[in-house]
Protein backbone atom coordinates (compact mmCIF):
# COMPACT_ATOMS: atom_id res chain seq x y z
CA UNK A 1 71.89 58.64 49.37
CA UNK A 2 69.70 56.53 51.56
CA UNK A 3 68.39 53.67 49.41
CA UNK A 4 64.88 51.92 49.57
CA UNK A 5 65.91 49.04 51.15
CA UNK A 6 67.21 51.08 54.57
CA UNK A 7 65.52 53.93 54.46
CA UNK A 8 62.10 51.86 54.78
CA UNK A 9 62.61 51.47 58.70
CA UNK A 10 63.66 55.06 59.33
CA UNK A 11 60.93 57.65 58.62
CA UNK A 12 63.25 60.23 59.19
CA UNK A 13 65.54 59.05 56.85
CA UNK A 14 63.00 58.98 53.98
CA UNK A 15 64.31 61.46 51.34
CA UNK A 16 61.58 62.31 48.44
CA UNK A 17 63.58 59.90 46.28
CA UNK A 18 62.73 57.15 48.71
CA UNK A 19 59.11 58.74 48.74
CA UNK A 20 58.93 58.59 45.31
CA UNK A 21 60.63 54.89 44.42
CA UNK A 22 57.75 53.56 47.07
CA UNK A 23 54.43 55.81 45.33
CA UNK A 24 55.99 54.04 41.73
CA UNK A 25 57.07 50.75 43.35
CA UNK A 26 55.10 47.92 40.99
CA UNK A 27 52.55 46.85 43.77
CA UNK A 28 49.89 44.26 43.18
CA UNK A 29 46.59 43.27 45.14
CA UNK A 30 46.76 41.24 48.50
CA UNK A 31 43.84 38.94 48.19
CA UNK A 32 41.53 38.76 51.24
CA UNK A 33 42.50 42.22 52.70
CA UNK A 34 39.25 44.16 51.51
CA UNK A 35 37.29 45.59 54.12
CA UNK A 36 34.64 47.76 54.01
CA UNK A 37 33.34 49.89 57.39
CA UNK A 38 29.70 51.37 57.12
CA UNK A 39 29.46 54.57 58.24
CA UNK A 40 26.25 57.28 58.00
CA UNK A 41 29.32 59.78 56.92
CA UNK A 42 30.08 57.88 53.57
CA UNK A 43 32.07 55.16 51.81
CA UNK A 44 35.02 53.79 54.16
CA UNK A 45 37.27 51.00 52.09
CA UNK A 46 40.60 49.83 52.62
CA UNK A 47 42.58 47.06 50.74
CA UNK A 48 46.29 45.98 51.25
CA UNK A 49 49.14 46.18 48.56
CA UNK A 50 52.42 44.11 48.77
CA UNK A 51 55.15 44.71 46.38
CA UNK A 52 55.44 42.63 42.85
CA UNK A 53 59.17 41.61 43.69
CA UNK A 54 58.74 39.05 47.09
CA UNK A 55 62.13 39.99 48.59
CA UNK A 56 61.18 42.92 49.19
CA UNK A 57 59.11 43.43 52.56
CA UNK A 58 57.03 46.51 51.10
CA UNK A 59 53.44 46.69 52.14
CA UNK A 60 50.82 49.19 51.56
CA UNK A 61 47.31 50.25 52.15
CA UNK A 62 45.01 51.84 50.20
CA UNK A 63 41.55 53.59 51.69
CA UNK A 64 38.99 55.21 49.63
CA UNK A 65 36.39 57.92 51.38
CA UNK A 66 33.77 59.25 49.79
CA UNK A 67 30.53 60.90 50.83
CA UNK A 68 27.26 60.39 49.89
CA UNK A 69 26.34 64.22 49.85
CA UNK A 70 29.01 66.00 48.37
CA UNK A 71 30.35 63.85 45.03
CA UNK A 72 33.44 66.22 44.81
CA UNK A 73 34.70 65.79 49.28
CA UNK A 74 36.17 62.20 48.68
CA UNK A 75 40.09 60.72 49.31
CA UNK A 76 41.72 58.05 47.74
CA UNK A 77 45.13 56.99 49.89
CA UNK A 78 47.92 55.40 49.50
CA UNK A 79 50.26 54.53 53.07
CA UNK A 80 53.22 52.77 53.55
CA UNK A 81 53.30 50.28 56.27
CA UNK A 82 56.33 50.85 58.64
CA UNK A 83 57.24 47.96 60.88
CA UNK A 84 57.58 50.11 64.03
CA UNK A 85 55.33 53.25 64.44
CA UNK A 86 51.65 54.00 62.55
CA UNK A 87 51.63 53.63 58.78
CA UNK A 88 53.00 57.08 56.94
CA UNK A 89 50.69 58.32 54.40
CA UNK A 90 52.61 58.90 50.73
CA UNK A 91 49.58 60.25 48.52
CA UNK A 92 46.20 61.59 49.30
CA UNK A 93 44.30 62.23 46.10
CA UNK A 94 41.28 64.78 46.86
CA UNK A 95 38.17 66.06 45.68
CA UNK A 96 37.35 69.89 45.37
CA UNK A 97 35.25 70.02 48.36
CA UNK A 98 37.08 72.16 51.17
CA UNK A 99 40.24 74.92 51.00
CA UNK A 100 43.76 73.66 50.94
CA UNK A 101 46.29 75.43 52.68
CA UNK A 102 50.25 74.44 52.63
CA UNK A 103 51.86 75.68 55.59
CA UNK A 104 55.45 74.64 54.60
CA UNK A 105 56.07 76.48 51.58
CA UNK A 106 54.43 79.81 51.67
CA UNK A 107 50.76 79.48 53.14
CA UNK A 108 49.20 80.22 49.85
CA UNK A 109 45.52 79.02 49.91
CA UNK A 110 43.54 77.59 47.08
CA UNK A 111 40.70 75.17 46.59
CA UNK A 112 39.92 72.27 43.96
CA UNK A 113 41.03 69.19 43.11
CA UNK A 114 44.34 68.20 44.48
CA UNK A 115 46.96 65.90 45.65
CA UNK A 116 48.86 65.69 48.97
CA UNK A 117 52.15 64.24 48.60
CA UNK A 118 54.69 63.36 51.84
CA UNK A 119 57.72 64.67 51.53
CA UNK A 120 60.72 64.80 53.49
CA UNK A 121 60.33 68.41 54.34
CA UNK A 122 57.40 67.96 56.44
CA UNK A 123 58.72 64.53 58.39
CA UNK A 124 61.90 66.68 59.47
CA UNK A 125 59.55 69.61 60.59
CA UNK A 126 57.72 67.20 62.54
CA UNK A 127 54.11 68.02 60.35
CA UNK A 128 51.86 65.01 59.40
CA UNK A 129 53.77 63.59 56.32
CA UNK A 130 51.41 64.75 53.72
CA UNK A 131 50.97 68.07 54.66
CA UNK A 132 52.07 69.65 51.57
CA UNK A 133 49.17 69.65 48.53
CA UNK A 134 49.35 70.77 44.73
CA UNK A 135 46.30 71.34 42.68
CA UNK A 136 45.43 68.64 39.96
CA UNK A 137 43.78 68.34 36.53
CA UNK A 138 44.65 64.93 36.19
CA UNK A 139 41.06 64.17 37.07
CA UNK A 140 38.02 65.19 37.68
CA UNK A 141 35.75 63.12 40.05
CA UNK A 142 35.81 60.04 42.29
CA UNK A 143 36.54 57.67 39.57
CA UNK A 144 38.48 59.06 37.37
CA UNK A 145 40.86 59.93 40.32
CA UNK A 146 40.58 56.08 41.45
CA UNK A 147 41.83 55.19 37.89
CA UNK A 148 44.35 57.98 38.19
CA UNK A 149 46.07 56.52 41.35
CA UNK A 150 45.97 52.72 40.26
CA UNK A 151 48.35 54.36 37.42
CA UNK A 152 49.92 56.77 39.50
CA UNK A 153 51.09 54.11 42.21
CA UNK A 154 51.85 51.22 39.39
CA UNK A 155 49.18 48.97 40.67
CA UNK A 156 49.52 45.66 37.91
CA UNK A 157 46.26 44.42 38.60
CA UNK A 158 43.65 47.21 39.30
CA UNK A 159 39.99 47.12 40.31
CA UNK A 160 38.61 46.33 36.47
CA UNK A 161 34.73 48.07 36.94
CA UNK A 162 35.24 51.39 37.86
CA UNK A 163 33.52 52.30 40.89
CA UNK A 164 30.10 54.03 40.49
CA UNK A 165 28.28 55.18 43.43
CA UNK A 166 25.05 56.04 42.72
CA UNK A 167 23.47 58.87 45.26
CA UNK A 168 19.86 58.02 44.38
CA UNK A 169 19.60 54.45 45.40
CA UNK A 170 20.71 53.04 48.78
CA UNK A 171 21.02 49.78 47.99
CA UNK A 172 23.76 50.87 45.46
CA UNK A 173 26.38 47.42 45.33
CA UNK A 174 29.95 48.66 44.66
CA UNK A 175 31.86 45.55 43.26
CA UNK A 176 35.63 45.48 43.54
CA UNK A 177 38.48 43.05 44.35
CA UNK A 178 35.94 40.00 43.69
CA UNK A 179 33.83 41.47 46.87
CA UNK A 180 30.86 42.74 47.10
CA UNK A 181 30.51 46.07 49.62
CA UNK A 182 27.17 47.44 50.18
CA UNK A 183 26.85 51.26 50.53
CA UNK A 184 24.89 51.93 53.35
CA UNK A 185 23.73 55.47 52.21
């Protein structure tokens, strides 16, 4: 079995055990990495994530979507940053907003909320990582999903207000990570 430490380099050789040790990997904030892109489309935010234990080189991203029409289309990310190619998504966490369909197991269609997941599968077939999606009802909107992955992917010090967008006002402030980001919508 490949193990974390050698299989980071190799996308190929990430098995879903390697998948999974990253997702659950104790991460913590990377202070001054927030950074906020307006867009007319909705919310765009990213922040970094480094691993708890400094020897090893682990470093993530997370983004957060979310539009300003629809409270139920919005994403909440998690990627792995490789050192050589682009940065391999390991969980989307999704509204309801738009049909699912998982072309590497059977086809079968559905729609609500739900959770992409790479897996190993989908790297050897050459599909985008996290290709493959199950339904959840682990949550239920934008912030209880937020709250869901800060669990989920073993963040120690997550975002203490819980993000609240509010669709009425545009000069809505959304404070996280000590920053201020105004939504532009």
């Amino acid at each position: 079995m490949a193990t974390l430490r050698n299989s980071i380099y190799y996308p190929e050789a990430l098995t879903n055990e390697v998948i999974d040790a990253l997702i659950s990997l104790p991460k913590r904030w990377k202070k001054g990495s927030t950074s906020y892109r307006p867009d007319p489309r909705g919310l765009k935010w990213d922040c970094e994530l480094q691993a708890i234990e400094q020897t090893l080189p682990h470093r993530f991203k997370v983004f957060l979507r979310q539009s300003p029409k629809l409270e139920d289309s919005f994403s909440v990310g998690l990627t792995y940053k490789i050192e050589v190619g682009k940065d391999l998504v390991l969980m989307r966490i999704n509204g309801s907003s738009h049909e699912h369909t998982n072309p590497i197991i059977d086809g079968a269609k559905f729609q609500g909320f739900h959770i992409h997941k790479a897996t190993h599968e989908a790297i050897s077939a050459g599909l985008s990582p996290d290709v493959f999606a199950s339904l959840s009802y682990s949550y239920t909107d934008f912030s209880s999903a937020l709250n869901y992955a800060w669990k989920l992917w073993n963040v120690a010090n997550p975002v203490d207000k819980v993000f609240k967008l509010n669709y009425a006002t545009e000069s809505s402030i959304l404070k996280t990570c000590g920053t201020q980001l105004p939504l532009l919508f």
